[in-house]
C-alpha atoms as a PDB file:
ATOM      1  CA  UNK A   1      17.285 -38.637 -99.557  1.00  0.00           C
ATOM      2  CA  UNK A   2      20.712 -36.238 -99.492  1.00  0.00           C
ATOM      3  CA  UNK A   3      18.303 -33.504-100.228  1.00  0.00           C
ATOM      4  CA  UNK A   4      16.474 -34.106 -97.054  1.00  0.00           C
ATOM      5  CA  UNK A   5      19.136 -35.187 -94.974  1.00  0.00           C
ATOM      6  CA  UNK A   6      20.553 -31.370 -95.874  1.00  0.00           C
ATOM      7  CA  UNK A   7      17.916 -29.437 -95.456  1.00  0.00           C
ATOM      8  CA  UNK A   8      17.247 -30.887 -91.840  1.00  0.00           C
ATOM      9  CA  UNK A   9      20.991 -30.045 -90.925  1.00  0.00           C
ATOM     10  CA  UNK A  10      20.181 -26.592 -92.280  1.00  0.00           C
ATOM     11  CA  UNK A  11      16.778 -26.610 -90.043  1.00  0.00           C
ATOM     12  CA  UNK A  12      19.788 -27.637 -87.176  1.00  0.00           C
ATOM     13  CA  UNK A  13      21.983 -24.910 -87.611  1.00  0.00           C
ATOM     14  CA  UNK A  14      19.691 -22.200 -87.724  1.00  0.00           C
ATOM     15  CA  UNK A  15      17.864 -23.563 -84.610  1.00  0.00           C
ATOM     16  CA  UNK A  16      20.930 -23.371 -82.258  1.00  0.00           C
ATOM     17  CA  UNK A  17      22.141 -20.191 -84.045  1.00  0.00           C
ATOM     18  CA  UNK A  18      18.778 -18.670 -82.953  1.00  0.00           C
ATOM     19  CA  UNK A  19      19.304 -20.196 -79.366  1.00  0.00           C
ATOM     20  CA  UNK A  20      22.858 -18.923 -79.216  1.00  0.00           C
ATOM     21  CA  UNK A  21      21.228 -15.240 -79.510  1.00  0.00           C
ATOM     22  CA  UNK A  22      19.001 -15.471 -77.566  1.00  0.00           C
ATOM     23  CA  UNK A  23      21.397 -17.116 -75.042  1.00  0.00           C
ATOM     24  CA  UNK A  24      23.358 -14.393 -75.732  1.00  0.00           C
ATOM     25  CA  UNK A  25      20.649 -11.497 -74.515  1.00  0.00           C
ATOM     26  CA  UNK A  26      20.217 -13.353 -71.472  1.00  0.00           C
ATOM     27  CA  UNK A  27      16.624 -14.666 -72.523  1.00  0.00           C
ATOM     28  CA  UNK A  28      15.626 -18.108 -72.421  1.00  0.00           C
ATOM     29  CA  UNK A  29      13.978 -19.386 -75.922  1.00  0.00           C
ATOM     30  CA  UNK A  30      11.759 -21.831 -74.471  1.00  0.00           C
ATOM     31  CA  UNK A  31      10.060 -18.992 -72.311  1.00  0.00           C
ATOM     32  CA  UNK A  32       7.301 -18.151 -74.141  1.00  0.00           C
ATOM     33  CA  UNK A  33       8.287 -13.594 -74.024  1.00  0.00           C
ATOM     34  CA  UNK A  34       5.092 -10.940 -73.752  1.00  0.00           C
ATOM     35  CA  UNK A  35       4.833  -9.239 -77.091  1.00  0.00           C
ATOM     36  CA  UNK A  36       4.832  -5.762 -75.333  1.00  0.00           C
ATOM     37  CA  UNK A  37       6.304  -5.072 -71.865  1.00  0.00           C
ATOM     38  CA  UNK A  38       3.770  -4.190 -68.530  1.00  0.00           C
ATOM     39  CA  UNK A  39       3.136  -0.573 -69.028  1.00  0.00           C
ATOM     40  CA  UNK A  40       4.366   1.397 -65.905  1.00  0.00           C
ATOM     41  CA  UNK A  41       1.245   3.141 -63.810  1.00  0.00           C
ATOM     42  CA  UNK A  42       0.838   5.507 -60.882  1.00  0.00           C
ATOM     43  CA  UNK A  43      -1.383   4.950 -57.740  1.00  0.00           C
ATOM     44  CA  UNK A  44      -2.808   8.565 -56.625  1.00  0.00           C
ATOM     45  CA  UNK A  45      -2.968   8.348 -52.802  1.00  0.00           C
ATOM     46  CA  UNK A  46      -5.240  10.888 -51.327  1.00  0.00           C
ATOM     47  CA  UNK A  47      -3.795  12.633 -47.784  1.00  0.00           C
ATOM     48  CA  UNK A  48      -6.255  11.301 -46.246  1.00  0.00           C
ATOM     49  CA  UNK A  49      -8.083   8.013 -47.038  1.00  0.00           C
ATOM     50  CA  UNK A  50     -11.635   8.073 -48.456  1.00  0.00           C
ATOM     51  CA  UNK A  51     -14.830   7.229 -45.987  1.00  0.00           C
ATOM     52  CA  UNK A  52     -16.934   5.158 -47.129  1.00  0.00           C
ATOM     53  CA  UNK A  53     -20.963   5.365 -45.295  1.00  0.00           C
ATOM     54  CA  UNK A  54     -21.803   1.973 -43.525  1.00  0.00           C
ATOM     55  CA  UNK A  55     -25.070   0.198 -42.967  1.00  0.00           C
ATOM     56  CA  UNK A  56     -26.930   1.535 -39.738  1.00  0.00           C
ATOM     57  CA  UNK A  57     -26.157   4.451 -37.391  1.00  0.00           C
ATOM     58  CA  UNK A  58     -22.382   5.344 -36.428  1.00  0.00           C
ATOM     59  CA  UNK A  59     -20.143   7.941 -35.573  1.00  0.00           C
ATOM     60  CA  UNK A  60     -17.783   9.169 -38.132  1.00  0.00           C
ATOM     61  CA  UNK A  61     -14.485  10.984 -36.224  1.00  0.00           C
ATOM     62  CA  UNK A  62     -11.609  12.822 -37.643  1.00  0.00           C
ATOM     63  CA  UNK A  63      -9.272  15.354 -37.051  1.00  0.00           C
ATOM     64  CA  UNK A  64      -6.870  15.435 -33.256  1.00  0.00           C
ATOM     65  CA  UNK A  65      -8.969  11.840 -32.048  1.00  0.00           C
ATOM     66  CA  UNK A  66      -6.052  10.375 -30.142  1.00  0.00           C
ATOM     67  CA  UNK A  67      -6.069   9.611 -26.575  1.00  0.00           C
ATOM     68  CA  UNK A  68      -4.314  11.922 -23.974  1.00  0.00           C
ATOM     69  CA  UNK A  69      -3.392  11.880 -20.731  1.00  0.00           C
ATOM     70  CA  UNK A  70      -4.252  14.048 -17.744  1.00  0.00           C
ATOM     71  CA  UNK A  71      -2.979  13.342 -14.932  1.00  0.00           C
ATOM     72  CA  UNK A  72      -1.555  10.130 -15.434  1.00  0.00           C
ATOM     73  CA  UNK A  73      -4.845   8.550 -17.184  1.00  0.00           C
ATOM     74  CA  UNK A  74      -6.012   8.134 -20.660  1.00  0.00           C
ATOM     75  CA  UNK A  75      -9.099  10.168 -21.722  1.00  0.00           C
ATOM     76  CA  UNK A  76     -10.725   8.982 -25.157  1.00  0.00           C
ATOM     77  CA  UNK A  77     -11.743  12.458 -26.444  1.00  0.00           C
ATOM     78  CA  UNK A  78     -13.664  10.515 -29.307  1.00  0.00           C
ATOM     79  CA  UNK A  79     -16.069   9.070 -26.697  1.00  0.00           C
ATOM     80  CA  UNK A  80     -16.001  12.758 -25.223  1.00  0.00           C
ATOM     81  CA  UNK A  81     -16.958  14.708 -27.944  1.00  0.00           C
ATOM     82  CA  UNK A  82     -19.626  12.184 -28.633  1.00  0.00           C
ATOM     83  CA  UNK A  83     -21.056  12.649 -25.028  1.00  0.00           C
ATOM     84  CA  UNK A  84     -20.894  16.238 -25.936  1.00  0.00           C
ATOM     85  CA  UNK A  85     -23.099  15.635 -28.620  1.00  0.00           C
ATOM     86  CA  UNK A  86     -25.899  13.682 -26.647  1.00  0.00           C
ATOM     87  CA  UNK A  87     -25.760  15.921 -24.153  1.00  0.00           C
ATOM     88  CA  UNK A  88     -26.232  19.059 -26.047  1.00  0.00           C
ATOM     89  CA  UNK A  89     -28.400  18.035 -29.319  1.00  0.00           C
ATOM     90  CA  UNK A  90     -30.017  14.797 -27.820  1.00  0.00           C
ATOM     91  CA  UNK A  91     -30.827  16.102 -24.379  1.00  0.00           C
ATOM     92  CA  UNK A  92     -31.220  19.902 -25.121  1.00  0.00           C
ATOM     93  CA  UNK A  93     -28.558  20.975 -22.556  1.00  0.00           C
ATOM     94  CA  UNK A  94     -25.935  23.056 -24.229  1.00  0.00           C
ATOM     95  CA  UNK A  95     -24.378  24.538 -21.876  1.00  0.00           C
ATOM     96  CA  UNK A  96     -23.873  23.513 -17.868  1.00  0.00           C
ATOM     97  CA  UNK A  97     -20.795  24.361 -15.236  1.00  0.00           C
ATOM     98  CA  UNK A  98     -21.545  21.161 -13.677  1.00  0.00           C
ATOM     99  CA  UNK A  99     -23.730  17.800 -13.551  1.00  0.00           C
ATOM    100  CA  UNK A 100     -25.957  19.977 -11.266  1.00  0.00           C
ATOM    101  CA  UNK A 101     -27.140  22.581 -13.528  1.00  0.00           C
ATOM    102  CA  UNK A 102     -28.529  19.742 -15.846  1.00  0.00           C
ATOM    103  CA  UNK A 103     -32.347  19.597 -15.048  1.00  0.00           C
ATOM    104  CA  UNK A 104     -32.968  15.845 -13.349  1.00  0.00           C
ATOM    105  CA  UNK A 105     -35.079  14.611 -16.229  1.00  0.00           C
ATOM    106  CA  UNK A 106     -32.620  15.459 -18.760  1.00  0.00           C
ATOM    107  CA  UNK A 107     -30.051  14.132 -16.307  1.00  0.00           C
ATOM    108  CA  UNK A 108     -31.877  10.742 -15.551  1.00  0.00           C
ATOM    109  CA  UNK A 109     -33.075  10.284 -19.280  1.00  0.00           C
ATOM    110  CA  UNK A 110     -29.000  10.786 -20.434  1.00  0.00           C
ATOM    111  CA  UNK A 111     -28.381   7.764 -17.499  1.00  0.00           C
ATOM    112  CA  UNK A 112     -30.892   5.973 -18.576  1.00  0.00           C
ATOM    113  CA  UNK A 113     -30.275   5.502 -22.331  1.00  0.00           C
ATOM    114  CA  UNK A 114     -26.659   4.671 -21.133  1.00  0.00           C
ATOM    115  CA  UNK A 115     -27.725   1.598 -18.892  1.00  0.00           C
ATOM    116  CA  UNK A 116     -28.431   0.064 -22.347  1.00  0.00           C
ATOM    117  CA  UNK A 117     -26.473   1.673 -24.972  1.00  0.00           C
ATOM    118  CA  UNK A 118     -22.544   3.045 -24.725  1.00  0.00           C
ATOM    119  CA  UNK A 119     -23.612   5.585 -27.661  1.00  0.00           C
ATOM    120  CA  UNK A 120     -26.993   7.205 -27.625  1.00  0.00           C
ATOM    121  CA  UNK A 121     -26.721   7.661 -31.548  1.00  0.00           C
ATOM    122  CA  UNK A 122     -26.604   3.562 -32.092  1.00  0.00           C
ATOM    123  CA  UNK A 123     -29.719   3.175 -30.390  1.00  0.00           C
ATOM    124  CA  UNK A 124     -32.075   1.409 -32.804  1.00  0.00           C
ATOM    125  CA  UNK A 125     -35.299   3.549 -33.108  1.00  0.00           C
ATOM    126  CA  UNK A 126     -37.281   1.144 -36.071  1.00  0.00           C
ATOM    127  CA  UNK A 127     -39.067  -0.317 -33.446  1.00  0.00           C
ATOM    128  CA  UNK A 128     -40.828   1.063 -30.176  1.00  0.00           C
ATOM    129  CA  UNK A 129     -38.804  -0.618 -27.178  1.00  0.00           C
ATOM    130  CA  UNK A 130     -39.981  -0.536 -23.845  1.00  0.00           C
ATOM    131  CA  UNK A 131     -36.947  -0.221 -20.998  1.00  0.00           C
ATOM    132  CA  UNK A 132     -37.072   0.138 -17.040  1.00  0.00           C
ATOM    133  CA  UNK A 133     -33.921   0.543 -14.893  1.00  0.00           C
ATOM    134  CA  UNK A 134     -33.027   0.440 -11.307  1.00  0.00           C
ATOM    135  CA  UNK A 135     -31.986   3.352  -9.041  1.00  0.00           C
ATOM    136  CA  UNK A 136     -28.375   1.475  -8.929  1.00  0.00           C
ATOM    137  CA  UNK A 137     -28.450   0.916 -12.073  1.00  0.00           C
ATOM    138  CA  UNK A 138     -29.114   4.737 -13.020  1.00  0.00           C
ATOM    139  CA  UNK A 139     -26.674   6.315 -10.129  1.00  0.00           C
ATOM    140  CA  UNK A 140     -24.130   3.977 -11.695  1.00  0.00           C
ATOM    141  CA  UNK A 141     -24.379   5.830 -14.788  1.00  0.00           C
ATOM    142  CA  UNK A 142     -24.073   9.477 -13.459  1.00  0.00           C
ATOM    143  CA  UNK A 143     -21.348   8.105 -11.514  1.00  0.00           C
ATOM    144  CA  UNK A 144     -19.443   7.274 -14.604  1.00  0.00           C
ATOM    145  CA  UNK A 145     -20.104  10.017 -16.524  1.00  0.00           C
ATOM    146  CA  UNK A 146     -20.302  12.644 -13.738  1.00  0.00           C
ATOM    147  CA  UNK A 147     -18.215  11.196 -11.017  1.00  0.00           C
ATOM    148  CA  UNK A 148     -20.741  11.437  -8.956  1.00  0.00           C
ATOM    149  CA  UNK A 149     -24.524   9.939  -7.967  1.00  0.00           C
ATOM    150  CA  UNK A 150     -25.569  12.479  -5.189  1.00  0.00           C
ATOM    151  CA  UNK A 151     -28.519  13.579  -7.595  1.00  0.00           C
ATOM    152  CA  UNK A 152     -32.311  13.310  -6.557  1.00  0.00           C
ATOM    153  CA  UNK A 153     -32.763  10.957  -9.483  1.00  0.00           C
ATOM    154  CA  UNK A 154     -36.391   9.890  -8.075  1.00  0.00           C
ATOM    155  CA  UNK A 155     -37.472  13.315  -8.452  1.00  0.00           C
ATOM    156  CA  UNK A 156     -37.634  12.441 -12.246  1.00  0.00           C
ATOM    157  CA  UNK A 157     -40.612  12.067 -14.309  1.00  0.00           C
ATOM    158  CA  UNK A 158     -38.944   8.539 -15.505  1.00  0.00           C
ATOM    159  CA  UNK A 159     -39.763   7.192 -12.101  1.00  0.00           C
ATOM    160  CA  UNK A 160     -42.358   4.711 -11.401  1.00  0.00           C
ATOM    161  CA  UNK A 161     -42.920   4.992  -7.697  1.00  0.00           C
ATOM    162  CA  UNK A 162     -45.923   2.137  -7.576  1.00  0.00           C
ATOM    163  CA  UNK A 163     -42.834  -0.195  -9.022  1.00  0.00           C
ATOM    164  CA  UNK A 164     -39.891   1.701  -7.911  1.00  0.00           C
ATOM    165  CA  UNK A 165     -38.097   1.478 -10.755  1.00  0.00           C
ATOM    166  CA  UNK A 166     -37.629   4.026 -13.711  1.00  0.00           C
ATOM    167  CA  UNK A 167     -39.287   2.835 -16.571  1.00  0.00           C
ATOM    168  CA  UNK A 168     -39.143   4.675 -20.406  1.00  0.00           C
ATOM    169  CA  UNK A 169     -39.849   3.960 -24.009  1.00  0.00           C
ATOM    170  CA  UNK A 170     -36.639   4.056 -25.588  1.00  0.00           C
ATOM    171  CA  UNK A 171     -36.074   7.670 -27.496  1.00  0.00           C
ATOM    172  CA  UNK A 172     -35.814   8.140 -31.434  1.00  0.00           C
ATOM    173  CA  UNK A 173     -31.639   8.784 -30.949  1.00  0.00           C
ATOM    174  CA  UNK A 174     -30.543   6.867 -33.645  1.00  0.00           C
ATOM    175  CA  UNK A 175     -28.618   8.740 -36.585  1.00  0.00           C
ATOM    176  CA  UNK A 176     -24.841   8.665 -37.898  1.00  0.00           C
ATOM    177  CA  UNK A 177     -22.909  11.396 -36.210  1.00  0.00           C
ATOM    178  CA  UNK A 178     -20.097  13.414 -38.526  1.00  0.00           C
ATOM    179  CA  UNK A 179     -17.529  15.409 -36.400  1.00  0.00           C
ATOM    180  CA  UNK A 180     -13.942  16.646 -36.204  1.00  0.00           C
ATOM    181  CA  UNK A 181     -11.956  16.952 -32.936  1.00  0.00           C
ATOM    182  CA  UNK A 182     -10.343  20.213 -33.609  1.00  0.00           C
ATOM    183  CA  UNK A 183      -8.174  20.996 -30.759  1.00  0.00           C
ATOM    184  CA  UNK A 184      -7.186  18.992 -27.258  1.00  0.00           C
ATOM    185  CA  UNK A 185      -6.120  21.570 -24.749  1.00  0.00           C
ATOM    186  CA  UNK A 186      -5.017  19.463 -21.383  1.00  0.00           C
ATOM    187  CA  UNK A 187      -3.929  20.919 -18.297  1.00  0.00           C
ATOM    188  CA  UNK A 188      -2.824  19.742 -15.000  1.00  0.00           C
ATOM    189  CA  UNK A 189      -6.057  17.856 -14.311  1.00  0.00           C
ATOM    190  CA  UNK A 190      -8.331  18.366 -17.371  1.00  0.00           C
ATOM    191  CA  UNK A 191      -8.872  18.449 -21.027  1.00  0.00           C
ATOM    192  CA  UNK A 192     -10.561  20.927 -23.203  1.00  0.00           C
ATOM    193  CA  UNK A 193     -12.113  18.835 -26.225  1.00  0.00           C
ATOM    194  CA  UNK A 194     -13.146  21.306 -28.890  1.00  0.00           C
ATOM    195  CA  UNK A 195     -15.417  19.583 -31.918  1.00  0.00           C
ATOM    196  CA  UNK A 196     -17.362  20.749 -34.330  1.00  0.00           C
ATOM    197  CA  UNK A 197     -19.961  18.570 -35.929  1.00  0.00           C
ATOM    198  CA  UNK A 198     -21.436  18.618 -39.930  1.00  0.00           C
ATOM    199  CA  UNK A 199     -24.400  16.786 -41.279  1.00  0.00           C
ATOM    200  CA  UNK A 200     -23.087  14.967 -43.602  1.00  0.00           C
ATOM    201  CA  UNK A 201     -19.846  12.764 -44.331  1.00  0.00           C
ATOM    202  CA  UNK A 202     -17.711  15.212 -46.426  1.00  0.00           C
ATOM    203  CA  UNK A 203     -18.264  17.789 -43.679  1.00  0.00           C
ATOM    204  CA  UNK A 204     -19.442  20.519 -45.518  1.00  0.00           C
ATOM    205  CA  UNK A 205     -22.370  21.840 -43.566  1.00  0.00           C
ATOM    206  CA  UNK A 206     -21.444  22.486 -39.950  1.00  0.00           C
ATOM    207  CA  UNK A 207     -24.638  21.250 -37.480  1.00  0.00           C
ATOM    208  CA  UNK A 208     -22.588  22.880 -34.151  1.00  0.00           C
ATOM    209  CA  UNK A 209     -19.797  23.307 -32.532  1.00  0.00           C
ATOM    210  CA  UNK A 210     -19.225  22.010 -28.911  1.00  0.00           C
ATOM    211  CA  UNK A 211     -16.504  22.501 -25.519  1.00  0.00           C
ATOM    212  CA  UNK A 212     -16.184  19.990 -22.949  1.00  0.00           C
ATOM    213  CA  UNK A 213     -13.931  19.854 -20.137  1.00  0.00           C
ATOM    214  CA  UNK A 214     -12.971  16.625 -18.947  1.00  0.00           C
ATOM    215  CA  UNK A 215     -11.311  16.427 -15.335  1.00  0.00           C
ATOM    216  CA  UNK A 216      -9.824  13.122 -13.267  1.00  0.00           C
ATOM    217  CA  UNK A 217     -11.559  12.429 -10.148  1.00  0.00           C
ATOM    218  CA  UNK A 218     -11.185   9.517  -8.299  1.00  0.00           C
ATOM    219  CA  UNK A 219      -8.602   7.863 -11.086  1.00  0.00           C
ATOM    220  CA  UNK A 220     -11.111   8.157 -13.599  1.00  0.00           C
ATOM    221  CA  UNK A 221     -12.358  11.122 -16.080  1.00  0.00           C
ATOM    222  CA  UNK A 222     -15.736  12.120 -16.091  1.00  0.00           C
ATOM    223  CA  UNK A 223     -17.416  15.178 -17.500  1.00  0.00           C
ATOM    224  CA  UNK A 224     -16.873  18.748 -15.789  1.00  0.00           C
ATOM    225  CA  UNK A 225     -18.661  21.059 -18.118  1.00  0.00           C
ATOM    226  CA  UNK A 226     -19.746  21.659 -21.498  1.00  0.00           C
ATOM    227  CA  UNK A 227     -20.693  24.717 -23.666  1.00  0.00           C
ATOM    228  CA  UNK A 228     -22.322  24.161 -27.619  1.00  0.00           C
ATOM    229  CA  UNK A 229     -23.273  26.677 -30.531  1.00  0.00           C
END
């Protein structure tokens, strides 16, 4: 019974001379402590952060895509340089001094598309779709994008005189667009948009390279001219 009673005062002592240590080291004995401390790690941050390719069609921009200002109002040179795009590769006009020197189909067909869709490369071309607009509805869209709706727009092939309306199957437009805004030039009342697009997300094939000039009329900035390669 002595022998016991000993050995559990030993058992004692030892216990709080092990919790006096550990006191002492500032670490708690009834915390159970990791075997091997968190090894330290680096995260590698690129420059600029990875795209990833999304379901459907979309436009992919990089490069100078802030707004700017001319003349006291914000022009989105993304949505710019993406007009630039439909304009030259989607409607075949590459180069024009002004909305006039656009041939009316081209220039009715761009107005068109545009009554339904805000970017012509979204538009969903899986399924044939069947579309008619109204002459308000088209000169609304030249006067957005142009500034201006004096245009003979009923000249146009797209124009169903028995109906009076313009009437079209909507085009095969759909496809992602890749492109980097590579310089803004603005002036006193306009901005050069310089872009070059690519075919592919890590931009290394170029498709073309396009110039438009954006100008303020009326408050609002529409499309002066455009030149592609």
């Amino acid at each position: 019974m002595k022998k016991n009673l000993k050995m559990t005062v030993c058992f004692m002592l030892v216990a709080v001379m092990i919790a006096m240590l550990f006191a002492s080291c500032g670490v708690d004995p009834n915390v159970k402590q990791e075997e091997e401390a968190t090894k330290d790690y680096a995260v590698q941050i690129s420059e600029e952060e990875e795209e990833e390719e999304l379901a459907g069609f979309h436009s992919y921009a990089s490069g100078k895509t802030d707004p700017v200002t001319v003349n006291g109002v914000e022009v989105s040179v993304t949505d710019f340089s993406l007009r630039a795009y439909e304009l030259a590769y989607m409607m075949a006009q590459p180069k024009f001094t002004s909305a006039g020197d656009i041939p009316i189909d081209a220039l009715v067909q761009f107005a068109f598309c545009h009554v339904y869709f805000k970017n012509l490369n979204e538009m969903n071309n899986k399924a044939m779709q069947y579309r008619d607009a109204t002459e308000d509805q088209i000169k609304d869209q030249l006067m957005t994008y142009f500034g201006s709706d004096d245009f003979k727009v009923k000249d146009s092939v797209l124009y169903n005189s028995g109906k009076d309306i313009f009437e079209m199957w909507i085009p095969e437009y759909g496809c992602n667009i890749y492109y980097t805004i590579d310089a803004v030039n603005v002036s006193v009342d306009k901005a050069e948009i310089i872009t070059t697009f690519y075919n592919e997300l890590k931009r290394e094939t170029m498709l073309g390279r396009t110039t438009i000039n954006v100008k303020v009329k009326d408050g609002k900035p529409v499309i002066d001219s455009l030149s592609a390669e």
